[in-house]
PDB file of N, CA and C in Angstrom:
ATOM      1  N   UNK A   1     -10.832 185.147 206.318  1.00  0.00           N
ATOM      2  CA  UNK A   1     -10.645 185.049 207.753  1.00  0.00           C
ATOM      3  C   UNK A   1     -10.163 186.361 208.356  1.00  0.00           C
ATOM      4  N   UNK A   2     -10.402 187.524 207.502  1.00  0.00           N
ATOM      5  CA  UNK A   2      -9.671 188.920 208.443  1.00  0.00           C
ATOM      6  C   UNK A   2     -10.933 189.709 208.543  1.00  0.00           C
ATOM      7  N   UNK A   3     -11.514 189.234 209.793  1.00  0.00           N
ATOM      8  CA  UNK A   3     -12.745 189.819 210.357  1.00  0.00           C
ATOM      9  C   UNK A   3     -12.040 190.031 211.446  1.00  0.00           C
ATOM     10  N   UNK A   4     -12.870 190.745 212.470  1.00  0.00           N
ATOM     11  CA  UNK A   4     -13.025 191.137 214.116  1.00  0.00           C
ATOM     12  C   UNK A   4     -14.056 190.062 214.304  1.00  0.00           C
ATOM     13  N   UNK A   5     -14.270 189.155 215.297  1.00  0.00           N
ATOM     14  CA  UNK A   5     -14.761 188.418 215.755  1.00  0.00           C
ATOM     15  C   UNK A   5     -16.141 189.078 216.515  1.00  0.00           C
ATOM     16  N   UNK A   6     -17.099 188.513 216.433  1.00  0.00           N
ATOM     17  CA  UNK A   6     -18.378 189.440 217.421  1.00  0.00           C
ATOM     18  C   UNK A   6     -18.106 188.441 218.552  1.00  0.00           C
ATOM     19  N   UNK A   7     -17.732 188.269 219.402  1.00  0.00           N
ATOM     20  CA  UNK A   7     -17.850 187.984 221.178  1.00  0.00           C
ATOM     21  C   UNK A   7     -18.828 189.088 222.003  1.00  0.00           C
ATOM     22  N   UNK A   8     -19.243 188.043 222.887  1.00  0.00           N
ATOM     23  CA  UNK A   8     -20.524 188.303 223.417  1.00  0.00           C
ATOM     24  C   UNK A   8     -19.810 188.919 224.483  1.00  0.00           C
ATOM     25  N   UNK A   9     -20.727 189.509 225.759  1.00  0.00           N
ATOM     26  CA  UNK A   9     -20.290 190.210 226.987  1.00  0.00           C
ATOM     27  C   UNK A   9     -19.122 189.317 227.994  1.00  0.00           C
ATOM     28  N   UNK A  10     -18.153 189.571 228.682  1.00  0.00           N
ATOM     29  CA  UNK A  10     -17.222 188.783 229.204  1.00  0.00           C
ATOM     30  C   UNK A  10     -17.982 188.376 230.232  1.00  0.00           C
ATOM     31  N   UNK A  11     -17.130 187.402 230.521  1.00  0.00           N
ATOM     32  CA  UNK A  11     -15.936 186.602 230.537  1.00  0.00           C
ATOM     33  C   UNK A  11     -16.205 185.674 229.749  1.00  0.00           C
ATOM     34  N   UNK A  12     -15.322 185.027 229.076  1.00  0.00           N
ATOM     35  CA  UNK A  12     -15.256 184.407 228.020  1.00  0.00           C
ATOM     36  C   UNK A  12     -13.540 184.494 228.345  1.00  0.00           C
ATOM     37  N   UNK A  13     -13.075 183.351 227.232  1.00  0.00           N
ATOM     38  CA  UNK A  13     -11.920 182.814 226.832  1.00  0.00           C
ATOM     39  C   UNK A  13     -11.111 183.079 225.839  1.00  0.00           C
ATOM     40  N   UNK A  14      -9.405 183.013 225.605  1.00  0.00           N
ATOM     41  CA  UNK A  14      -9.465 183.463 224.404  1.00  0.00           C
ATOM     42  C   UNK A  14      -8.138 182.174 224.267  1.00  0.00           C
ATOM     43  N   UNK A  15      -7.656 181.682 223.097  1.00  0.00           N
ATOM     44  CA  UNK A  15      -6.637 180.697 223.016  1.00  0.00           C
ATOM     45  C   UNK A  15      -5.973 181.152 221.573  1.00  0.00           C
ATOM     46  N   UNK A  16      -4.373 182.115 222.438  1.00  0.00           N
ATOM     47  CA  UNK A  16      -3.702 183.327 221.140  1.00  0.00           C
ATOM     48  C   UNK A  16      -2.604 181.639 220.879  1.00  0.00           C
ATOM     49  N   UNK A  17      -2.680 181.781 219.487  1.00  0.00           N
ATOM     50  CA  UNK A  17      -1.533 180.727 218.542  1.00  0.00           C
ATOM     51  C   UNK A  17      -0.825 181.438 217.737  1.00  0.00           C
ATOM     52  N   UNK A  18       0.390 181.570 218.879  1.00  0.00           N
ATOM     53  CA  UNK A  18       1.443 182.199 217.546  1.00  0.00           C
ATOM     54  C   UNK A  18       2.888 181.311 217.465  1.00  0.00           C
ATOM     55  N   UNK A  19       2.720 181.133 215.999  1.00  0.00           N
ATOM     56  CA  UNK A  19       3.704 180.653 215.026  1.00  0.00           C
ATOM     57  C   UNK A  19       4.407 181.268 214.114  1.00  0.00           C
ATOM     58  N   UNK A  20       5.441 180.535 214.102  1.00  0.00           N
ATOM     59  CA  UNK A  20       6.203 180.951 212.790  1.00  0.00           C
ATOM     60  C   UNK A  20       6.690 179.744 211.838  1.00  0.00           C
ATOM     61  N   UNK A  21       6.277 179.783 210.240  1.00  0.00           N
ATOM     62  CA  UNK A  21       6.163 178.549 209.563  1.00  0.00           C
ATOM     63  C   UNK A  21       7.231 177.819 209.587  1.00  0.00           C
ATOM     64  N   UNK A  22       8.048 176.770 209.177  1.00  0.00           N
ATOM     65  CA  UNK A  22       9.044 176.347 208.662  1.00  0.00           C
ATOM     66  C   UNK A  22       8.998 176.347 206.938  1.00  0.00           C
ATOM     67  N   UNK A  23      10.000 175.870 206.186  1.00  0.00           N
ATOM     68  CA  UNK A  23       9.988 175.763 204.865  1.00  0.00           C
ATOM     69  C   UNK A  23       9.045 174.811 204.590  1.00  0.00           C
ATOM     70  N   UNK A  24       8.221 173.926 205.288  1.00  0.00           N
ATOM     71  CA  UNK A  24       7.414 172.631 204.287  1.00  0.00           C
ATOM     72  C   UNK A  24       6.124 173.186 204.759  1.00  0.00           C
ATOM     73  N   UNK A  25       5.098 173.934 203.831  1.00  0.00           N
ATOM     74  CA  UNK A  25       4.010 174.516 204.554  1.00  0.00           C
ATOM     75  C   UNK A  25       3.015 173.504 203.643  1.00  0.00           C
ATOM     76  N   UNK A  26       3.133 171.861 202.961  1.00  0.00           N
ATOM     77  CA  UNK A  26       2.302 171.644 201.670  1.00  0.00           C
ATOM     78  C   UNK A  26       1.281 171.092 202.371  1.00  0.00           C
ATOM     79  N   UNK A  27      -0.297 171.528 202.152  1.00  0.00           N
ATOM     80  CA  UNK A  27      -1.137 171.274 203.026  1.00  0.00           C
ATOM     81  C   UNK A  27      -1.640 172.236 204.134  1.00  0.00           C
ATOM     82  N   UNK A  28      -1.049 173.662 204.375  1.00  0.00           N
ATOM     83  CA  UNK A  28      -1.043 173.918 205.291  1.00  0.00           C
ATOM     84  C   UNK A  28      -2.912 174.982 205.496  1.00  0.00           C
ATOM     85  N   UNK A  29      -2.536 175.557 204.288  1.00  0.00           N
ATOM     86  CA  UNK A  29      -3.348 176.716 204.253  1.00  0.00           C
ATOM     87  C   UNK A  29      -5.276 176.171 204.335  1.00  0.00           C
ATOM     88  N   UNK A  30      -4.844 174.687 203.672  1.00  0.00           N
ATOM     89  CA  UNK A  30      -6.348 173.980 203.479  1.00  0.00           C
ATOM     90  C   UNK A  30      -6.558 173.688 204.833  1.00  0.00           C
ATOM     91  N   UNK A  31      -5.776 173.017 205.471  1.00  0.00           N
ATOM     92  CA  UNK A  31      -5.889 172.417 207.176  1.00  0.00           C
ATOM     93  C   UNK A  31      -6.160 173.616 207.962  1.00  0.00           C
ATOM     94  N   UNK A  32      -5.971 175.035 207.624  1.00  0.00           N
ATOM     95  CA  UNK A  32      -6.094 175.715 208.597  1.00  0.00           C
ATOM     96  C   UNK A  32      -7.546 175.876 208.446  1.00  0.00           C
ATOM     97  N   UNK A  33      -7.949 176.396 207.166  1.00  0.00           N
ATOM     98  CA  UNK A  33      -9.803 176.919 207.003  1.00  0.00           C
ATOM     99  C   UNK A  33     -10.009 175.477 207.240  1.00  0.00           C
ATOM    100  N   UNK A  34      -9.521 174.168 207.243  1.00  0.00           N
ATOM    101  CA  UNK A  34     -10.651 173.131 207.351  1.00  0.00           C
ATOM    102  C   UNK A  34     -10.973 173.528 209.276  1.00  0.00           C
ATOM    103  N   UNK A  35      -9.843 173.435 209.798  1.00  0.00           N
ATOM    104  CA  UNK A  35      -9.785 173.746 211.572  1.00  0.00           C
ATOM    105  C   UNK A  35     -10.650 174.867 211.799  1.00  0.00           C
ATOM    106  N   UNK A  36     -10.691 175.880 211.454  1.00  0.00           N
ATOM    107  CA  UNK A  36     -11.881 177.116 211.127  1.00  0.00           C
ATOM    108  C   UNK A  36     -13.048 176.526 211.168  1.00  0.00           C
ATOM    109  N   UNK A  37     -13.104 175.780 210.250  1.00  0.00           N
ATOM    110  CA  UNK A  37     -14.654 175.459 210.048  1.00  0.00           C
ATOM    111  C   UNK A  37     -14.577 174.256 210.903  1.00  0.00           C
ATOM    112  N   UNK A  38     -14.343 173.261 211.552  1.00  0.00           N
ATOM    113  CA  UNK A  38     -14.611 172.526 212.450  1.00  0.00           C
ATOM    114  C   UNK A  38     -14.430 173.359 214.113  1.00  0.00           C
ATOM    115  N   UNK A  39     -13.838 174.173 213.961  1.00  0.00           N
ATOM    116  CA  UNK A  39     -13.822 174.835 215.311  1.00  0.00           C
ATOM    117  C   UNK A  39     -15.193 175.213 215.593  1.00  0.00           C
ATOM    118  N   UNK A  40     -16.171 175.851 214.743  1.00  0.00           N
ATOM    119  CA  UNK A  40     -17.083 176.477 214.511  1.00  0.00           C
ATOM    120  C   UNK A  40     -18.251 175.681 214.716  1.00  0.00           C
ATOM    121  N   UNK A  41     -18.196 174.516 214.429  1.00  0.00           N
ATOM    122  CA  UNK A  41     -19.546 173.694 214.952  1.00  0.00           C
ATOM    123  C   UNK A  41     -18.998 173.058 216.549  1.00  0.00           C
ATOM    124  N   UNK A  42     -18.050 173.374 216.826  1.00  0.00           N
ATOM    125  CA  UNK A  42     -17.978 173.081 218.737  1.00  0.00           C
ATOM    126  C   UNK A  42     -18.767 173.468 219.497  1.00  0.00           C
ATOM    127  N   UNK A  43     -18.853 172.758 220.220  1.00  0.00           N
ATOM    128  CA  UNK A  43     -19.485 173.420 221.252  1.00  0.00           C
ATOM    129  C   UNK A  43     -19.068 174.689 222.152  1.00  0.00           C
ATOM    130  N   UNK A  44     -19.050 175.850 222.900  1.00  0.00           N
ATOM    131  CA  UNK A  44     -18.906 177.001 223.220  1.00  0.00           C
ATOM    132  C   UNK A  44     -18.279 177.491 222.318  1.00  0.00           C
ATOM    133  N   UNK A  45     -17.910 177.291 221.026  1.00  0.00           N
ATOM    134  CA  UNK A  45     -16.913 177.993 220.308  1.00  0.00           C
ATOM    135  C   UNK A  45     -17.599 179.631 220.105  1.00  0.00           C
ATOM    136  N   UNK A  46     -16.745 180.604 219.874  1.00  0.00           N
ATOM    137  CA  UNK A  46     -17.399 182.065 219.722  1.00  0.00           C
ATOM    138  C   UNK A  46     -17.226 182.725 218.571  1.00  0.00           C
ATOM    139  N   UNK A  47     -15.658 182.859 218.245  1.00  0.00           N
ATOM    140  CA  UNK A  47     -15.114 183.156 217.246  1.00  0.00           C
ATOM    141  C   UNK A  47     -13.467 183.138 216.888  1.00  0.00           C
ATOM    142  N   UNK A  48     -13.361 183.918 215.824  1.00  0.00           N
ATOM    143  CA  UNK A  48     -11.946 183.621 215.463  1.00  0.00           C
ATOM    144  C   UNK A  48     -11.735 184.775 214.591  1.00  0.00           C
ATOM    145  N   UNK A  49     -10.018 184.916 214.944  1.00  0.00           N
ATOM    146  CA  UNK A  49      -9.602 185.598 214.245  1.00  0.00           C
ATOM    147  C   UNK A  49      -8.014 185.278 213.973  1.00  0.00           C
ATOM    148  N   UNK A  50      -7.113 186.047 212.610  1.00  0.00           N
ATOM    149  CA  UNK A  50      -6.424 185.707 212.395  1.00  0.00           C
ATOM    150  C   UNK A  50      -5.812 186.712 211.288  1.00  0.00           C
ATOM    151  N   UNK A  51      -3.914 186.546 211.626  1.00  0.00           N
ATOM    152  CA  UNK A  51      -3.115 187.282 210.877  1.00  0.00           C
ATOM    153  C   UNK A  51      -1.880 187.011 210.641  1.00  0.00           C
ATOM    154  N   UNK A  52      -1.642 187.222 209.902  1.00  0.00           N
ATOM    155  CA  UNK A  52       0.323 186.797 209.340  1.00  0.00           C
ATOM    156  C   UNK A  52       0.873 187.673 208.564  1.00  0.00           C
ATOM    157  N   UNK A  53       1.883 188.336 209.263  1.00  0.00           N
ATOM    158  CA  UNK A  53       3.278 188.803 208.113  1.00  0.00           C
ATOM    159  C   UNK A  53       4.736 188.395 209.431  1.00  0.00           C
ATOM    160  N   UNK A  54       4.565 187.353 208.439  1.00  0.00           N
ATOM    161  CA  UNK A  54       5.828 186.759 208.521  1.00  0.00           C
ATOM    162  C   UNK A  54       5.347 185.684 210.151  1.00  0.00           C
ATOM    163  N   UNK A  55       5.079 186.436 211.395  1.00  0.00           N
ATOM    164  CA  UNK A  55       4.627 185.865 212.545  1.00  0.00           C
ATOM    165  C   UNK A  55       3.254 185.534 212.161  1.00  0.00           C
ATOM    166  N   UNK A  56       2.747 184.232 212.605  1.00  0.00           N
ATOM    167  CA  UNK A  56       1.143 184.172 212.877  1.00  0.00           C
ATOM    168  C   UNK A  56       0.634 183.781 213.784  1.00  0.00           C
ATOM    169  N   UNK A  57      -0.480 184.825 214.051  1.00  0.00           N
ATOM    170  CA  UNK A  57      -1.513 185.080 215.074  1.00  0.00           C
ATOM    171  C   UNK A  57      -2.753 184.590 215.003  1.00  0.00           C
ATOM    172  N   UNK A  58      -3.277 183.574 215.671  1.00  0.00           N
ATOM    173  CA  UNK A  58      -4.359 183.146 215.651  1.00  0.00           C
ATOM    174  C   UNK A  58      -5.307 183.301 216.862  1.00  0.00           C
ATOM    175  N   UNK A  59      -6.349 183.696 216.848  1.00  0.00           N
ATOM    176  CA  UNK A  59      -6.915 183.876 218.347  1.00  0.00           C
ATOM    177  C   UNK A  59      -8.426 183.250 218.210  1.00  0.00           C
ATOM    178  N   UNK A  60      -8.892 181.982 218.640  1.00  0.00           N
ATOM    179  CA  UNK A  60     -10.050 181.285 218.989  1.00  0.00           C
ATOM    180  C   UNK A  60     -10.367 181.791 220.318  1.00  0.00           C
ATOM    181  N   UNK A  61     -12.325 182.328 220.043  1.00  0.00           N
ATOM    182  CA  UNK A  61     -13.018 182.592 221.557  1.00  0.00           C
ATOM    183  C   UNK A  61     -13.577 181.318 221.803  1.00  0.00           C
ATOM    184  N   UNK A  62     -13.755 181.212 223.097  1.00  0.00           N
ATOM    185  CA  UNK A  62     -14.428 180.055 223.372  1.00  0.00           C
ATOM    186  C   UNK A  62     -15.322 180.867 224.951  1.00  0.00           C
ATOM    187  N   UNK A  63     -16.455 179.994 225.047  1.00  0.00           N
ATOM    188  CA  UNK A  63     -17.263 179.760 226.620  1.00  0.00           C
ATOM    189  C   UNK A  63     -16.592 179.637 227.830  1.00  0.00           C
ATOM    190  N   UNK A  64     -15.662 178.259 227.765  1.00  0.00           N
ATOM    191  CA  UNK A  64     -15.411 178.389 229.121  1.00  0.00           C
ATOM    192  C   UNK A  64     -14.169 177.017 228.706  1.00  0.00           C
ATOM    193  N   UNK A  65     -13.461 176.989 229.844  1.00  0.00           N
ATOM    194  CA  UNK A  65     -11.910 176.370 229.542  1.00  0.00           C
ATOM    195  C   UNK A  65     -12.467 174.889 229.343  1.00  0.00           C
ATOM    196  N   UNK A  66     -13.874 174.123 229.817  1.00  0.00           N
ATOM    197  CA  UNK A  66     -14.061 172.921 229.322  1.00  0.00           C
ATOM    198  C   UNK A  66     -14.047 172.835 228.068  1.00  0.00           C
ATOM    199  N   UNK A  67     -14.729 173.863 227.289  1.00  0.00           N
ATOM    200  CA  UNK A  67     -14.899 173.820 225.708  1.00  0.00           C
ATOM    201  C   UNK A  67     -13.455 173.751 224.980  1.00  0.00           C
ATOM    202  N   UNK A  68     -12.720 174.398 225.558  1.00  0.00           N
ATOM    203  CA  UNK A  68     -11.429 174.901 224.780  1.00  0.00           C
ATOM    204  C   UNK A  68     -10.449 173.332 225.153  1.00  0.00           C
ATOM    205  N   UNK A  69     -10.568 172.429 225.980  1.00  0.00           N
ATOM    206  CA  UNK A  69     -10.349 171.492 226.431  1.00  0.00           C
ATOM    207  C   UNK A  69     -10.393 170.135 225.310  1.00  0.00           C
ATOM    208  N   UNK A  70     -11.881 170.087 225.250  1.00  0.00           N
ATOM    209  CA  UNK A  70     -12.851 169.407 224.232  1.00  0.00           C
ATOM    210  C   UNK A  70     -11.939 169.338 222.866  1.00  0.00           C
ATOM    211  N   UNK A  71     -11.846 170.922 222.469  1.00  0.00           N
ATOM    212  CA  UNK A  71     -11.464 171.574 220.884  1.00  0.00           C
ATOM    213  C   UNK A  71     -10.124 170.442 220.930  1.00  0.00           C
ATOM    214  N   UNK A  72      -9.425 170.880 221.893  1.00  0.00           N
ATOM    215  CA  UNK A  72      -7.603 170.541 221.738  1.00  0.00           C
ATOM    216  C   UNK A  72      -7.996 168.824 221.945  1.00  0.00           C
ATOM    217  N   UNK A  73      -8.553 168.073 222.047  1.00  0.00           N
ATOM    218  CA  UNK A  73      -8.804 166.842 221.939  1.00  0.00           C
ATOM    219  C   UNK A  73      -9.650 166.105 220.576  1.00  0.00           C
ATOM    220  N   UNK A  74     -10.796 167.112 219.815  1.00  0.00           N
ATOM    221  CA  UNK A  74     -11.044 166.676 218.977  1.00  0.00           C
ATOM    222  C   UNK A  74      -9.823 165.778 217.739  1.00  0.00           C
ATOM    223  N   UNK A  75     -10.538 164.796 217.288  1.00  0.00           N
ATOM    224  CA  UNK A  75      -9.419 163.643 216.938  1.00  0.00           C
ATOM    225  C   UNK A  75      -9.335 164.435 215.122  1.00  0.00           C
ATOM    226  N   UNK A  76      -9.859 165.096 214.656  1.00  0.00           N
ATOM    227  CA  UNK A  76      -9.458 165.918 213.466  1.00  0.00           C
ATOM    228  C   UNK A  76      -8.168 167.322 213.972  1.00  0.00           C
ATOM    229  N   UNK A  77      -8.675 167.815 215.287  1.00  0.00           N
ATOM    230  CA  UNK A  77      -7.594 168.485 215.346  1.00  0.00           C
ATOM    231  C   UNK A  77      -6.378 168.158 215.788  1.00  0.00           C
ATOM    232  N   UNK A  78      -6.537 166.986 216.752  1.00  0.00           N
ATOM    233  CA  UNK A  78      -5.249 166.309 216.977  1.00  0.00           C
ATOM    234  C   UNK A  78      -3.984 165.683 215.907  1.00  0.00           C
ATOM    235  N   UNK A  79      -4.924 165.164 214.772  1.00  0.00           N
ATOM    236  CA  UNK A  79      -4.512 165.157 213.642  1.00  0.00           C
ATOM    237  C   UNK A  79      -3.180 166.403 213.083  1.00  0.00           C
ATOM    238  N   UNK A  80      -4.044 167.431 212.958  1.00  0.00           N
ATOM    239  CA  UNK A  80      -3.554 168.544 212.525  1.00  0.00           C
ATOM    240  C   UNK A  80      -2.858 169.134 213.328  1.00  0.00           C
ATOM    241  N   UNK A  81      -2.534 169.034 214.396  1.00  0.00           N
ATOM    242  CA  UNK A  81      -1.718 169.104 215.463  1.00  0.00           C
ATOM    243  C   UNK A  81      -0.662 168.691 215.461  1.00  0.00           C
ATOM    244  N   UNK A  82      -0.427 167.163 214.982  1.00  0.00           N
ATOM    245  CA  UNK A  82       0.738 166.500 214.464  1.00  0.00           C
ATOM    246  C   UNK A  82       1.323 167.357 213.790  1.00  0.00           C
ATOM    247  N   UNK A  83       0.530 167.146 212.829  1.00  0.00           N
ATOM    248  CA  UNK A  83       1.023 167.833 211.277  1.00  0.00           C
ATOM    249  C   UNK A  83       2.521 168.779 211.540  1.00  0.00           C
ATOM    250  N   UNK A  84       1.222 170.021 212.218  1.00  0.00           N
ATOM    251  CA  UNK A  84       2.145 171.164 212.571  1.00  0.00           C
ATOM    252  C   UNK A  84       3.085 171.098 213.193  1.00  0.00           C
ATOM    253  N   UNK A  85       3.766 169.752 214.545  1.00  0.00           N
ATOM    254  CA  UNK A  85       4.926 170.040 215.149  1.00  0.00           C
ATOM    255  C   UNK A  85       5.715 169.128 213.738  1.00  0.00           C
ATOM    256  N   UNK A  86       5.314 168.672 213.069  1.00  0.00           N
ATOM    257  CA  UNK A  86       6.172 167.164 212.467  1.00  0.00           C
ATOM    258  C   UNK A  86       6.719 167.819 211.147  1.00  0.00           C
ATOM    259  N   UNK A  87       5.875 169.594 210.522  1.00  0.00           N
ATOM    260  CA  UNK A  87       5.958 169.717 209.139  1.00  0.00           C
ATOM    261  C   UNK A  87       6.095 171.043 209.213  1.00  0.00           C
ATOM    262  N   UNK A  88       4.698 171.342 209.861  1.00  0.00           N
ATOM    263  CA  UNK A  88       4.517 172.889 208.937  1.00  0.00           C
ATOM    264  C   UNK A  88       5.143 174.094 210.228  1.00  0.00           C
ATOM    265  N   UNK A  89       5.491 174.019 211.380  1.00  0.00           N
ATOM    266  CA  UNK A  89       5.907 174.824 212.256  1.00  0.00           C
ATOM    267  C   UNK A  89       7.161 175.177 212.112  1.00  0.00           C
ATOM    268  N   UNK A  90       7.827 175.707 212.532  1.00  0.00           N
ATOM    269  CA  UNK A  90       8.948 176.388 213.174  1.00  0.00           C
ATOM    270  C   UNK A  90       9.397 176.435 214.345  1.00  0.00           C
ATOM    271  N   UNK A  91       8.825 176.727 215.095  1.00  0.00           N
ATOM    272  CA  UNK A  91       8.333 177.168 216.703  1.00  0.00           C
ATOM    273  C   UNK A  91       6.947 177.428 217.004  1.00  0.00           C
ATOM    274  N   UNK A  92       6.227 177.599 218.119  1.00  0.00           N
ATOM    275  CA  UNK A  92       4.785 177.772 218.215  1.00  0.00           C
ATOM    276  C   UNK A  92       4.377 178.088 219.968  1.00  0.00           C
ATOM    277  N   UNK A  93       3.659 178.890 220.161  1.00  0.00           N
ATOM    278  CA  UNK A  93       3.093 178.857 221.689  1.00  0.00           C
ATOM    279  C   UNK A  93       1.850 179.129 221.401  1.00  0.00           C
ATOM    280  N   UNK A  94       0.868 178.544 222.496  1.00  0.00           N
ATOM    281  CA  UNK A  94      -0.553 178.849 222.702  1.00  0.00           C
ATOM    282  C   UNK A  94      -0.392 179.538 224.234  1.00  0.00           C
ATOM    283  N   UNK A  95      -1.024 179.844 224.551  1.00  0.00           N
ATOM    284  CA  UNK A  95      -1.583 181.085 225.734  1.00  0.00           C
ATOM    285  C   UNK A  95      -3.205 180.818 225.614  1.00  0.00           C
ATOM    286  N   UNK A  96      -3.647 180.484 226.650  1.00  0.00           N
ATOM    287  CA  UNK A  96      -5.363 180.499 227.537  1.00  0.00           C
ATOM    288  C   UNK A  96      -5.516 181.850 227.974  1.00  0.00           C
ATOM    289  N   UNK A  97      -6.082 182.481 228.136  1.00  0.00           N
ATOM    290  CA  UNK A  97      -6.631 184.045 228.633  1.00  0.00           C
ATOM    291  C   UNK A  97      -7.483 184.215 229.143  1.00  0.00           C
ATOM    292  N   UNK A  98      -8.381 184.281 230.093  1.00  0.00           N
ATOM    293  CA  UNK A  98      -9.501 184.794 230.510  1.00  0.00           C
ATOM    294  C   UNK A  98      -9.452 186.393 230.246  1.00  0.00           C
ATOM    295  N   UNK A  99     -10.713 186.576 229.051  1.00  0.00           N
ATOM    296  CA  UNK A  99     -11.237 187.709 228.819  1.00  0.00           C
ATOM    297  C   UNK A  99     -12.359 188.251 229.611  1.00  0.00           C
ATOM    298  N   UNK A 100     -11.862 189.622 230.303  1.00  0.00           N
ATOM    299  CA  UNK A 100     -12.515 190.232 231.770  1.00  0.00           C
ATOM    300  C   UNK A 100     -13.362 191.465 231.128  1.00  0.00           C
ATOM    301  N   UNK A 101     -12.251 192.127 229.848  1.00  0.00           N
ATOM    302  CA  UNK A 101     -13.452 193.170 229.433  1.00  0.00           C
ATOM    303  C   UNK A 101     -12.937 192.956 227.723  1.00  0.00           C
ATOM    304  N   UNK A 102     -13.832 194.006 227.408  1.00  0.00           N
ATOM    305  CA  UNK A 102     -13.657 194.505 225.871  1.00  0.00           C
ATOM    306  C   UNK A 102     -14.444 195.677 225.732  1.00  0.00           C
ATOM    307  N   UNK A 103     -14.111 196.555 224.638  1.00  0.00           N
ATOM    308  CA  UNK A 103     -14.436 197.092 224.430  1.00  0.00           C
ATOM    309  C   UNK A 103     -14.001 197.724 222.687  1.00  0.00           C
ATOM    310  N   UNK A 104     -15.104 198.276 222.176  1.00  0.00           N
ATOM    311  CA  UNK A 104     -14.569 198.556 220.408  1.00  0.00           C
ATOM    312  C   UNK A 104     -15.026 199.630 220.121  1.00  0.00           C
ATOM    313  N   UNK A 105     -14.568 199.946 218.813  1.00  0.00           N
ATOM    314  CA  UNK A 105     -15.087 201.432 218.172  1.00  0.00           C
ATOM    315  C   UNK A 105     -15.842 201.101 216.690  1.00  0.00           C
ATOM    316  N   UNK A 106     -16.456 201.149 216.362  1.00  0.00           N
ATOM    317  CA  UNK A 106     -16.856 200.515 215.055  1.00  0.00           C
ATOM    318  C   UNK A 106     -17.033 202.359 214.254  1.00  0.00           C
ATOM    319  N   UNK A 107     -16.895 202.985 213.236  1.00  0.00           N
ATOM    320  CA  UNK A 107     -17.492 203.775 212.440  1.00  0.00           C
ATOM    321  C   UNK A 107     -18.280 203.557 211.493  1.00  0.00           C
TER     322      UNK A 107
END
């Protein structure tokens, strides 16, 4: 999962998840690539990316705020949603973004 995401020309969406674990993480690491890979057959989904030392950063693209709507309701992620306030979190915020530009350097 430590790619750069290819997103298409803006505007587009972005939904940043940052956490920090608690001590009971059992289950955690499988639920996340399973959420990966169900994010991925959504509808507007774009891409993803992701990182941890010590804080973790998660950032899902999406189409447009209906899609990202949809995602946070699917009944597998709601699931896993639990999980995380009931087990595997610490603390946690999500942030919505409307992405206006981008731009990259590739060599």
């Amino acid at each position: 999962m430590s790619h750069i995401a290819n997103t298409p020309e803006p505007p587009y969406y972005a939904v940043i998840f940052t956490n920090t674990l608690s001590d009971s993480t059992d289950g955690y690491e499988e639920t996340a690539v399973e959420m990966v890979n169900l994010a991925k057959q959504q509808p507007g989904y774009l891409g993803f990316e992701s990182a941890r030392d010590g804080i973790g950063i998660s950032i899902s693209y999406w189409e447009d705020l209906a899609s990202i709507k949809l995602w946070k309701s699917q009944s597998e992620h709601l699931i896993a949603q639990k999980h995380g306030r009931d087990y595997w979190y610490q603390n946690y915020k999500t942030r919505i973004a409307l992405i206006e530009r981008d731009y990259e350097f590739n060599r």
